[in-house]
Protein backbone atom coordinates (compact mmCIF):
# COMPACT_ATOMS: atom_id res chain seq x y z
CA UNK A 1 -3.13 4.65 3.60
CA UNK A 2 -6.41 3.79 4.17
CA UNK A 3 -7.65 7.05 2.85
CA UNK A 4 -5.64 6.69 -0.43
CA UNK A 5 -6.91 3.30 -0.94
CA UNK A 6 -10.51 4.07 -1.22
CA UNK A 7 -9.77 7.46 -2.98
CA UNK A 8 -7.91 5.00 -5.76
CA UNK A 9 -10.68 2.45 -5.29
CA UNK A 10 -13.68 5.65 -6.19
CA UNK A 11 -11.40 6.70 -9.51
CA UNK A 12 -12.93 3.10 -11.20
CA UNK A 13 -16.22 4.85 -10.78
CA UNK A 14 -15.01 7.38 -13.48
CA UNK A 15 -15.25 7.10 -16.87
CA UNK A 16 -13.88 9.79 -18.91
CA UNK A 17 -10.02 8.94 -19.40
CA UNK A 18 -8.57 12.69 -18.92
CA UNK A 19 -10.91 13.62 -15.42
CA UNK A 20 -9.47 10.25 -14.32
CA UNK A 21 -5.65 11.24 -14.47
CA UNK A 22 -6.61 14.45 -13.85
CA UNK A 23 -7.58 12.86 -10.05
CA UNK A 24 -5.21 10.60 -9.72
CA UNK A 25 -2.79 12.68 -9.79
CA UNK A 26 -4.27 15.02 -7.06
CA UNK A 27 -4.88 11.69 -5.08
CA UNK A 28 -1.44 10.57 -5.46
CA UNK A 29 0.33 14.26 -4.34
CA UNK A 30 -1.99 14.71 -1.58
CA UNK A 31 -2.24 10.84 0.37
CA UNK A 32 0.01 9.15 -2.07
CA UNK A 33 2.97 10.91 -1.53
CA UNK A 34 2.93 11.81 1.46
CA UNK A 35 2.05 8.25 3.27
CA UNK A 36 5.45 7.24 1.23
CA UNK A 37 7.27 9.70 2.91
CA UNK A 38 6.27 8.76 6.54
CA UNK A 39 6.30 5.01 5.52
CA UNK A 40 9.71 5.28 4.24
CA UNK A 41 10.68 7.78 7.25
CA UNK A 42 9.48 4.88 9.23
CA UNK A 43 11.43 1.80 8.00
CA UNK A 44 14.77 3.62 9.09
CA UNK A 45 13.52 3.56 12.59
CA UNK A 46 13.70 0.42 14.67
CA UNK A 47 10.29 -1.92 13.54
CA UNK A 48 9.20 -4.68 15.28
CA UNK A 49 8.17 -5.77 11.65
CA UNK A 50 10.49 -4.46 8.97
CA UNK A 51 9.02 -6.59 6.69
CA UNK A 52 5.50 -5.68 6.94
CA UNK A 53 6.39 -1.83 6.67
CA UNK A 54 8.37 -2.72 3.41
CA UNK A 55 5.15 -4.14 1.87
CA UNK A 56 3.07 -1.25 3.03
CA UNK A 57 5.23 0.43 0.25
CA UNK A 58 5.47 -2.10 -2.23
CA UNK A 59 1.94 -2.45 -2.35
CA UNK A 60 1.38 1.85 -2.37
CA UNK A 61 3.67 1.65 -5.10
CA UNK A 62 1.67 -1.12 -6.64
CA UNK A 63 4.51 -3.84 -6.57
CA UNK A 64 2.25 -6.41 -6.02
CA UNK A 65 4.74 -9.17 -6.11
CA UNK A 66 7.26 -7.74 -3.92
CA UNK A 67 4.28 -6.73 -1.15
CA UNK A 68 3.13 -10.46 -1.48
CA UNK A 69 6.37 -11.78 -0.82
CA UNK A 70 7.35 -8.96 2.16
CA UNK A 71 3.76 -10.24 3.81
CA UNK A 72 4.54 -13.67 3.81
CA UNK A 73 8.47 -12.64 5.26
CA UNK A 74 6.03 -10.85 7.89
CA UNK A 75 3.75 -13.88 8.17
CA UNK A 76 6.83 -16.08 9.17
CA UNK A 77 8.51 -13.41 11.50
CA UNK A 78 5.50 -12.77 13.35
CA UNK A 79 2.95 -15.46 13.24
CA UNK A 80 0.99 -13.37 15.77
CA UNK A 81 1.22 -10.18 13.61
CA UNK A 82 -2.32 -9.99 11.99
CA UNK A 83 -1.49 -7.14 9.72
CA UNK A 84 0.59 -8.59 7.58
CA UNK A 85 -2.05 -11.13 6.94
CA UNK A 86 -4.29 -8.15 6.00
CA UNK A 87 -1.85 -6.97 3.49
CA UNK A 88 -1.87 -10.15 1.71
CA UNK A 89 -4.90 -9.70 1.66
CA UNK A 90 -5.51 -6.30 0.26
CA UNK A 91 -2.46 -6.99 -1.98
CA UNK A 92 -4.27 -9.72 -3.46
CA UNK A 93 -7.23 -7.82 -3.86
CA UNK A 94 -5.33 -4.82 -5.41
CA UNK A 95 -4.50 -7.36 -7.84
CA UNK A 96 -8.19 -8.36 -8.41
């Protein structure tokens, strides 16, 4: 995820309209794609955090309101559970 993130995060660096799709569309079949996969392979198993896998989508799939809301669930689940403050975070700075 990580990996797709700052791959998404470099296409902002390019200007031309067409070389941008052109790479976000690689990006997105080779770390976009498959992260969904094992994240969604994932939340069928048994998670201590449900929740906080859920948003790991939402926010891949740039549902920023539903990974915002699935953090907080995670947030009040697990108090403890310091990644799902780090997806509010990154959610929120997806949305930036």
């Amino acid at each position: 995820m990580e990996i797709y993130r700052a791959k998404v995060e470099a296409l902002k660096r390019i200007e031309d309209k067409a070389r941008r799709a052109a790479k976000q569309a690689e990006i997105d079949a080779v770390y976009r794609a498959p992260a969904l996969e094992h994240l969604r392979k994932a939340s069928g198993s048994r998670l201590e955090h449900p929740a906080y896998v859920e948003g790991l989508i939402a926010l891949t799939e740039e549902r920023h309101d539903d990974a915002l809301t699935l953090a907080k669930r995670a947030q009040d689940e697990a108090p403890w559970f310091y990644d799902a403050t780090v997806l509010e975070a990154e959610t929120h700075f997806a949305m930036g």
